[in-house]
N, C-alpha and C. Protein backbone atom coordinates (compact mmCIF):
# COMPACT_ATOMS: atom_id res chain seq x y z
N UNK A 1 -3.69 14.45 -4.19
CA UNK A 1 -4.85 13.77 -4.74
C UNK A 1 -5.50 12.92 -3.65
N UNK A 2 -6.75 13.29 -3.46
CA UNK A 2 -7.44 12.76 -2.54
C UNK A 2 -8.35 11.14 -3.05
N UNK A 3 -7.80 10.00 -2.65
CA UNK A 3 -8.27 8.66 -3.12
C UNK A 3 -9.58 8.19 -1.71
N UNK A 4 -10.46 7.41 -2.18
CA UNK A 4 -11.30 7.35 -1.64
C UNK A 4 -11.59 5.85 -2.11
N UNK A 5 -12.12 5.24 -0.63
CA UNK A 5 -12.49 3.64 -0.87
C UNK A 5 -14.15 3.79 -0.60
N UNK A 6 -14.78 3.04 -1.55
CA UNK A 6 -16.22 3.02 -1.33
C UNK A 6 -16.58 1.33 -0.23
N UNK A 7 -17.22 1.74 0.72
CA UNK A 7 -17.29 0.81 1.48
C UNK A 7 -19.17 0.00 1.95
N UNK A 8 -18.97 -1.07 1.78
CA UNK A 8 -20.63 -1.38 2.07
C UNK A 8 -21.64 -0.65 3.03
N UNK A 9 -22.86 -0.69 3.27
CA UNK A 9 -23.74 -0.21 4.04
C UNK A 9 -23.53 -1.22 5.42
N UNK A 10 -23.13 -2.23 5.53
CA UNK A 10 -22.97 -2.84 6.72
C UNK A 10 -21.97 -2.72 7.51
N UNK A 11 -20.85 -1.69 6.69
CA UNK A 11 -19.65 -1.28 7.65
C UNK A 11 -19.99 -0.63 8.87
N UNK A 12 -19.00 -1.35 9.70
CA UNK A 12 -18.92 -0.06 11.01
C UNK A 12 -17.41 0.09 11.67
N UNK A 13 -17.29 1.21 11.74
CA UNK A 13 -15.91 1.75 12.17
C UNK A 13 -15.51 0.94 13.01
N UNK A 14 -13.99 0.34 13.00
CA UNK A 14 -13.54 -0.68 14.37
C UNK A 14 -11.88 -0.47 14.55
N UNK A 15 -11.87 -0.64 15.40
CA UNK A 15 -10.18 -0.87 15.74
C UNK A 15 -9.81 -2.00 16.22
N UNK A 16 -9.01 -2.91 15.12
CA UNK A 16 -8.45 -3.76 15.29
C UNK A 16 -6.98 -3.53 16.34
N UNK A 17 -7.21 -5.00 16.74
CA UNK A 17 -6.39 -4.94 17.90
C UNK A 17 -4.35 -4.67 17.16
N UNK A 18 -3.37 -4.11 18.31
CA UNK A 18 -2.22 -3.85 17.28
C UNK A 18 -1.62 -5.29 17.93
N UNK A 19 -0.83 -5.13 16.33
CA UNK A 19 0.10 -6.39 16.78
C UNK A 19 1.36 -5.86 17.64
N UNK A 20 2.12 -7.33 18.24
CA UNK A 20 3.18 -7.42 19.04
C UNK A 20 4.72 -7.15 17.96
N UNK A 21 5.34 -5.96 18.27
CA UNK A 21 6.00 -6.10 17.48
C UNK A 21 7.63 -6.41 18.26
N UNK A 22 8.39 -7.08 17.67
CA UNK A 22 10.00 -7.66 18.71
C UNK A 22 10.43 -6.14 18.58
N UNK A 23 10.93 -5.92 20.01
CA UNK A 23 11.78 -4.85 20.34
C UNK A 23 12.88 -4.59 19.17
N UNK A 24 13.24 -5.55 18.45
CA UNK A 24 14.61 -5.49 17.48
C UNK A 24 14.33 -4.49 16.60
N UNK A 25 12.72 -4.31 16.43
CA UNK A 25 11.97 -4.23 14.98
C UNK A 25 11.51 -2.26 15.33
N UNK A 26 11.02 -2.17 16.52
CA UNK A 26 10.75 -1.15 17.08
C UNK A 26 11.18 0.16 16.50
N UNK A 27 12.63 0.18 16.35
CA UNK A 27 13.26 1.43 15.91
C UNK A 27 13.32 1.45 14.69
N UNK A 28 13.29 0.74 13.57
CA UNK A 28 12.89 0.33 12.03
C UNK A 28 11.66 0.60 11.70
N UNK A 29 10.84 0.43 12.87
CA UNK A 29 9.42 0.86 12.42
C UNK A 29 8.89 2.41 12.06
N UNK A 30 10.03 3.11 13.63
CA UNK A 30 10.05 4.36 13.74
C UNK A 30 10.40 5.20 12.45
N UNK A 31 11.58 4.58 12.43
CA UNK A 31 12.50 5.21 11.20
C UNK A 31 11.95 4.87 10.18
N UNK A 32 11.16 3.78 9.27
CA UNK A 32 10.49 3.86 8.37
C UNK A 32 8.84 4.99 8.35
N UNK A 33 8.48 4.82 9.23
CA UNK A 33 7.43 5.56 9.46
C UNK A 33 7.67 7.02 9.14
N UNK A 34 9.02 7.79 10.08
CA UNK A 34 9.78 8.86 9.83
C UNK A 34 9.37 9.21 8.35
N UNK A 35 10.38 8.38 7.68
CA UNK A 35 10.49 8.66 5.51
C UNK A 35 9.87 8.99 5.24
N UNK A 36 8.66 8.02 5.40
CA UNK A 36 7.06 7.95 4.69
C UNK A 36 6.32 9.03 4.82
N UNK A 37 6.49 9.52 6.37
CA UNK A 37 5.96 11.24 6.64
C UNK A 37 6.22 12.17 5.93
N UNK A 38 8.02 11.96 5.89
CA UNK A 38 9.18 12.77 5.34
C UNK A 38 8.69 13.52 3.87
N UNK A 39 8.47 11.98 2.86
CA UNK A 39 8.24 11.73 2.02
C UNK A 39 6.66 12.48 1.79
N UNK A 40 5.44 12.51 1.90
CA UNK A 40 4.24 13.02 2.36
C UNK A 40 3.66 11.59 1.38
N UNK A 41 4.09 10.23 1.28
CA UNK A 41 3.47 8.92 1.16
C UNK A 41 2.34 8.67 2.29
N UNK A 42 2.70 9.04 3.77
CA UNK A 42 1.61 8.61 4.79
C UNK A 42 1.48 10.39 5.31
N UNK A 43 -0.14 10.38 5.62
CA UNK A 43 0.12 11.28 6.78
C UNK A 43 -0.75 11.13 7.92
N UNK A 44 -0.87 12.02 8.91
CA UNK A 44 -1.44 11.51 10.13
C UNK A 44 -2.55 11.64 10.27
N UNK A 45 -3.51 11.44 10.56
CA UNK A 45 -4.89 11.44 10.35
C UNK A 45 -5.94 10.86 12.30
N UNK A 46 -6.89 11.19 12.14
CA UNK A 46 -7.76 10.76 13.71
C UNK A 46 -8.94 10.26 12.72
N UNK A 47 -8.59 8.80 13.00
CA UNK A 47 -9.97 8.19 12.28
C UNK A 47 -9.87 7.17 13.31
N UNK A 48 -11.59 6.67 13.23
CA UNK A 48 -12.00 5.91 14.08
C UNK A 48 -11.96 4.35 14.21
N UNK A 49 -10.96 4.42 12.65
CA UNK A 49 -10.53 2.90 11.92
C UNK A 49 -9.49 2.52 12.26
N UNK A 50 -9.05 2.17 12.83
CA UNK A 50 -7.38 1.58 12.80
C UNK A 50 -6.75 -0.17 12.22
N UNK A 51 -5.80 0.04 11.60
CA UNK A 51 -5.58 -1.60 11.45
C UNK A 51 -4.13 -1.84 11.77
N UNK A 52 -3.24 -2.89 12.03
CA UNK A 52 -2.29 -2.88 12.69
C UNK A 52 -1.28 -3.25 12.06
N UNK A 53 -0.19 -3.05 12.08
CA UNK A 53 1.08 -2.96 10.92
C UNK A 53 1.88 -4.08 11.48
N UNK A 54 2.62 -4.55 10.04
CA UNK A 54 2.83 -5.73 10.40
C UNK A 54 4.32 -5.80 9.51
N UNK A 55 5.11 -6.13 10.32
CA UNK A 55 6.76 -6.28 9.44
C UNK A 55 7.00 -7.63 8.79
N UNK A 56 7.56 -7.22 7.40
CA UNK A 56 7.72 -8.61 6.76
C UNK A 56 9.33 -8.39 6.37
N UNK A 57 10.13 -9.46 6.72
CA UNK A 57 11.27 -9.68 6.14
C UNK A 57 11.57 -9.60 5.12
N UNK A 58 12.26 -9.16 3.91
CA UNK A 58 12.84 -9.34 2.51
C UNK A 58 13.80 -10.30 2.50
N UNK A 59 13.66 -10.58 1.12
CA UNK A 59 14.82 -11.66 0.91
C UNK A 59 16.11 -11.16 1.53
N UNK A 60 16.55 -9.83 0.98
CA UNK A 60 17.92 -9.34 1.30
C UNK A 60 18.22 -8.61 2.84
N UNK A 61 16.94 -9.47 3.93
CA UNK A 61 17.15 -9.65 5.31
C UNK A 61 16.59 -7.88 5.74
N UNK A 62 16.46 -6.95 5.13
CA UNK A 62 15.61 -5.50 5.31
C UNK A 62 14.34 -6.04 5.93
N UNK A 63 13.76 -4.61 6.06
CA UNK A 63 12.16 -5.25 6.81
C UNK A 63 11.03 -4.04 5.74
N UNK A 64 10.07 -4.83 5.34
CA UNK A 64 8.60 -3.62 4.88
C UNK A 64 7.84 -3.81 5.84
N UNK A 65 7.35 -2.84 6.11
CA UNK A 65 6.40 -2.35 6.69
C UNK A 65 4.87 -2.35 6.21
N UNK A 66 3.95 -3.19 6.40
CA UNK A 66 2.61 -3.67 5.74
C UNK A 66 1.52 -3.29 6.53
N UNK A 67 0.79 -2.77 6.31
CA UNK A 67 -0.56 -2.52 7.12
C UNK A 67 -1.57 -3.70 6.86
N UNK A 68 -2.28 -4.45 7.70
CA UNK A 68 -3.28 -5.58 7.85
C UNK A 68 -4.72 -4.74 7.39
N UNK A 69 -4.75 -4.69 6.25
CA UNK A 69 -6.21 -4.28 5.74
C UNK A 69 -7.58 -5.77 5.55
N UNK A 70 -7.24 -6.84 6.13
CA UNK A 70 -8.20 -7.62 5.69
C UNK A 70 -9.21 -7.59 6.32
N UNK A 71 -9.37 -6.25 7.95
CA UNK A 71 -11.06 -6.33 7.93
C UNK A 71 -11.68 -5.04 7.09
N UNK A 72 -10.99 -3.98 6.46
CA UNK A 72 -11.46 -3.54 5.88
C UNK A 72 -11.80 -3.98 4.59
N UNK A 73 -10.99 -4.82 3.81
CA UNK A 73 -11.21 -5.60 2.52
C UNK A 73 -12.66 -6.61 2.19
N UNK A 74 -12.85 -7.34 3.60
CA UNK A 74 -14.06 -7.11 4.08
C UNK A 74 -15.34 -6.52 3.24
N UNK A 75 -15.29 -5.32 3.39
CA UNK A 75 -16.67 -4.51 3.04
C UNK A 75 -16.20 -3.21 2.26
N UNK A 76 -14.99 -3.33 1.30
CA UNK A 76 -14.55 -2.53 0.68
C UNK A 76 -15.71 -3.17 -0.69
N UNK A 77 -16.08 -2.11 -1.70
CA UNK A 77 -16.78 -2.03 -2.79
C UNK A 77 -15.92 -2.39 -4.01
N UNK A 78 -15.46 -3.66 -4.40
CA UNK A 78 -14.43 -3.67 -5.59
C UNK A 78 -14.56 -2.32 -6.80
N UNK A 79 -13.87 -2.19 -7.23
CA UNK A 79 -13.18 -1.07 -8.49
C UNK A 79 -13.59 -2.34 -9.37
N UNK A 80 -14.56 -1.58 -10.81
CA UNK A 80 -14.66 -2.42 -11.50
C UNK A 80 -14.44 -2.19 -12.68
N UNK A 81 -12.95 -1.23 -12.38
CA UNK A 81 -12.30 -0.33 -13.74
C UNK A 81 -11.43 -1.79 -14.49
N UNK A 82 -11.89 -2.22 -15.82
CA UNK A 82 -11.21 -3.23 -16.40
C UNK A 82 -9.83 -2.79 -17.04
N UNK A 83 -9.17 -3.82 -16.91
CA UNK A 83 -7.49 -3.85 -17.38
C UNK A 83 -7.77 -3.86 -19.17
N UNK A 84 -6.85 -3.20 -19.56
CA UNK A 84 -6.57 -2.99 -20.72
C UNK A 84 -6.31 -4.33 -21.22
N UNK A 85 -6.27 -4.62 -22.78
CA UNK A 85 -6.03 -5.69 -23.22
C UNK A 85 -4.22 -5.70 -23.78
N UNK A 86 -4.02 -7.08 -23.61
CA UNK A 86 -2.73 -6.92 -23.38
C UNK A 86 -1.94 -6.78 -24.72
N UNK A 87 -2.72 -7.21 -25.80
CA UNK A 87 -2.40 -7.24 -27.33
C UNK A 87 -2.44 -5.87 -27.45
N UNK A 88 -3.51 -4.97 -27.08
CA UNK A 88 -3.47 -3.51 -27.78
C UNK A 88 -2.66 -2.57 -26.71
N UNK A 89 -1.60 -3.49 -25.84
CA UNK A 89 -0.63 -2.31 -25.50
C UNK A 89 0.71 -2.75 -26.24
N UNK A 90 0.68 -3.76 -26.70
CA UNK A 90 2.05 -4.66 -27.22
C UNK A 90 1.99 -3.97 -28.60
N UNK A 91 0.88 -3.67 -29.57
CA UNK A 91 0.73 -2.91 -30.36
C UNK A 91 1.34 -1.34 -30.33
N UNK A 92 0.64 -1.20 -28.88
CA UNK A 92 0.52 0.14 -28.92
C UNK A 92 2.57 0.60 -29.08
N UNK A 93 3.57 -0.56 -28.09
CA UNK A 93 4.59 -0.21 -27.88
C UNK A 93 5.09 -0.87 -29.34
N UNK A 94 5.13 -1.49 -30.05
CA UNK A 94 5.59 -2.15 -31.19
C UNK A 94 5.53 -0.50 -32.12
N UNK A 95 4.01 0.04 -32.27
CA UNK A 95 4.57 1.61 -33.11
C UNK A 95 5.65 2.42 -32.34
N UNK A 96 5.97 2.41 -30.78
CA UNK A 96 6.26 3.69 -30.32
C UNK A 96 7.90 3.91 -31.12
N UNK A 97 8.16 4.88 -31.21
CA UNK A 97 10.25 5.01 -31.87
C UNK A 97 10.57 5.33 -30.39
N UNK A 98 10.33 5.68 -29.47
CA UNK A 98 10.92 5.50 -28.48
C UNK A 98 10.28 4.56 -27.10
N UNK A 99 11.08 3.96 -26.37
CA UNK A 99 10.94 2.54 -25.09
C UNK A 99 11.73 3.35 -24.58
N UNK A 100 11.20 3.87 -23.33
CA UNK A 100 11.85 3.97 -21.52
C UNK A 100 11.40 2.85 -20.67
N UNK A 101 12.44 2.62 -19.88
CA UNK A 101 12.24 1.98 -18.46
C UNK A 101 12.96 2.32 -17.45
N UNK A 102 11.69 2.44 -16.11
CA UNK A 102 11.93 3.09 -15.10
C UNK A 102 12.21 1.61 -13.94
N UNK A 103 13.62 1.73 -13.25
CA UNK A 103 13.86 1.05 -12.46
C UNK A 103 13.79 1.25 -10.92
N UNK A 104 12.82 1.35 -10.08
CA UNK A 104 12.47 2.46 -9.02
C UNK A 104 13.09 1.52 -7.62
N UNK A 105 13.79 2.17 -7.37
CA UNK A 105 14.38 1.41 -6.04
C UNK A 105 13.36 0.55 -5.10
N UNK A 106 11.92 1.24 -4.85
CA UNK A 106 10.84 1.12 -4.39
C UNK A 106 9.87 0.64 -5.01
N UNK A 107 9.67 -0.39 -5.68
CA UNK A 107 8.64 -0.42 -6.74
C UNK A 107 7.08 -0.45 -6.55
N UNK A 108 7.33 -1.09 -5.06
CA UNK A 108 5.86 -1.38 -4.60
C UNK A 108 5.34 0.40 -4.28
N UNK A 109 6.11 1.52 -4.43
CA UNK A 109 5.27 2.60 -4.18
C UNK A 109 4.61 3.27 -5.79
N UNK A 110 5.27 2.42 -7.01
CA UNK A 110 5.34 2.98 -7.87
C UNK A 110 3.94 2.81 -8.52
């Protein structure tokens, strides 16, 4: 599925500068990057945009891997698809006879 960001008329393609990342972090980056390929979550692409990735610690001392989108956020076109109301899903699950929950190791991909 091909997702698409609508972006202002004043955009112009840029490459932000990359960040410094500690040698410690280097091979974590690799190897996460690896998965994500693995996985077909990222793939490789030649665009004229670049933004620079940035490692954040977890509580349980692991590292994520974050991409710095705030000059594209910038002149991104908000989505002005509204959230459901929260009473008519509490409804909606109060009829259902059956409740699943999904516990995803990964949640932020979910």
């Amino acid at each position: 599925m091909q997702h698409e960001i609508h972006l202002t008329d004043d955009f112009k393609h840029t490459q932000t500068r990359a960040y410094r990342v500690p040698e410690l972090l280097k091979s974590e980056i690799e190897k996460q990057i690896s998965k994500l390929l693995e996985l077909d979550f990222i793939e490789e692409r030649d665009s004229p945009m670049t933004s620079g990735v940035v490692c954040v610690t977890k509580p349980d001392e692991s590292v994520r891997l974050c991409c710095d989108y705030r000059h594209l956020n910038k002149y991104t076109i908000a989505d002005s698809t509204p959230m459901k109301l929260l009473s008519e899903c509490v409804y909606k699950v109060a009829q259902a006879k059956f409740i699943s929950i999904c516990d995803a190791k990964s949640g932020f991909w979910q």
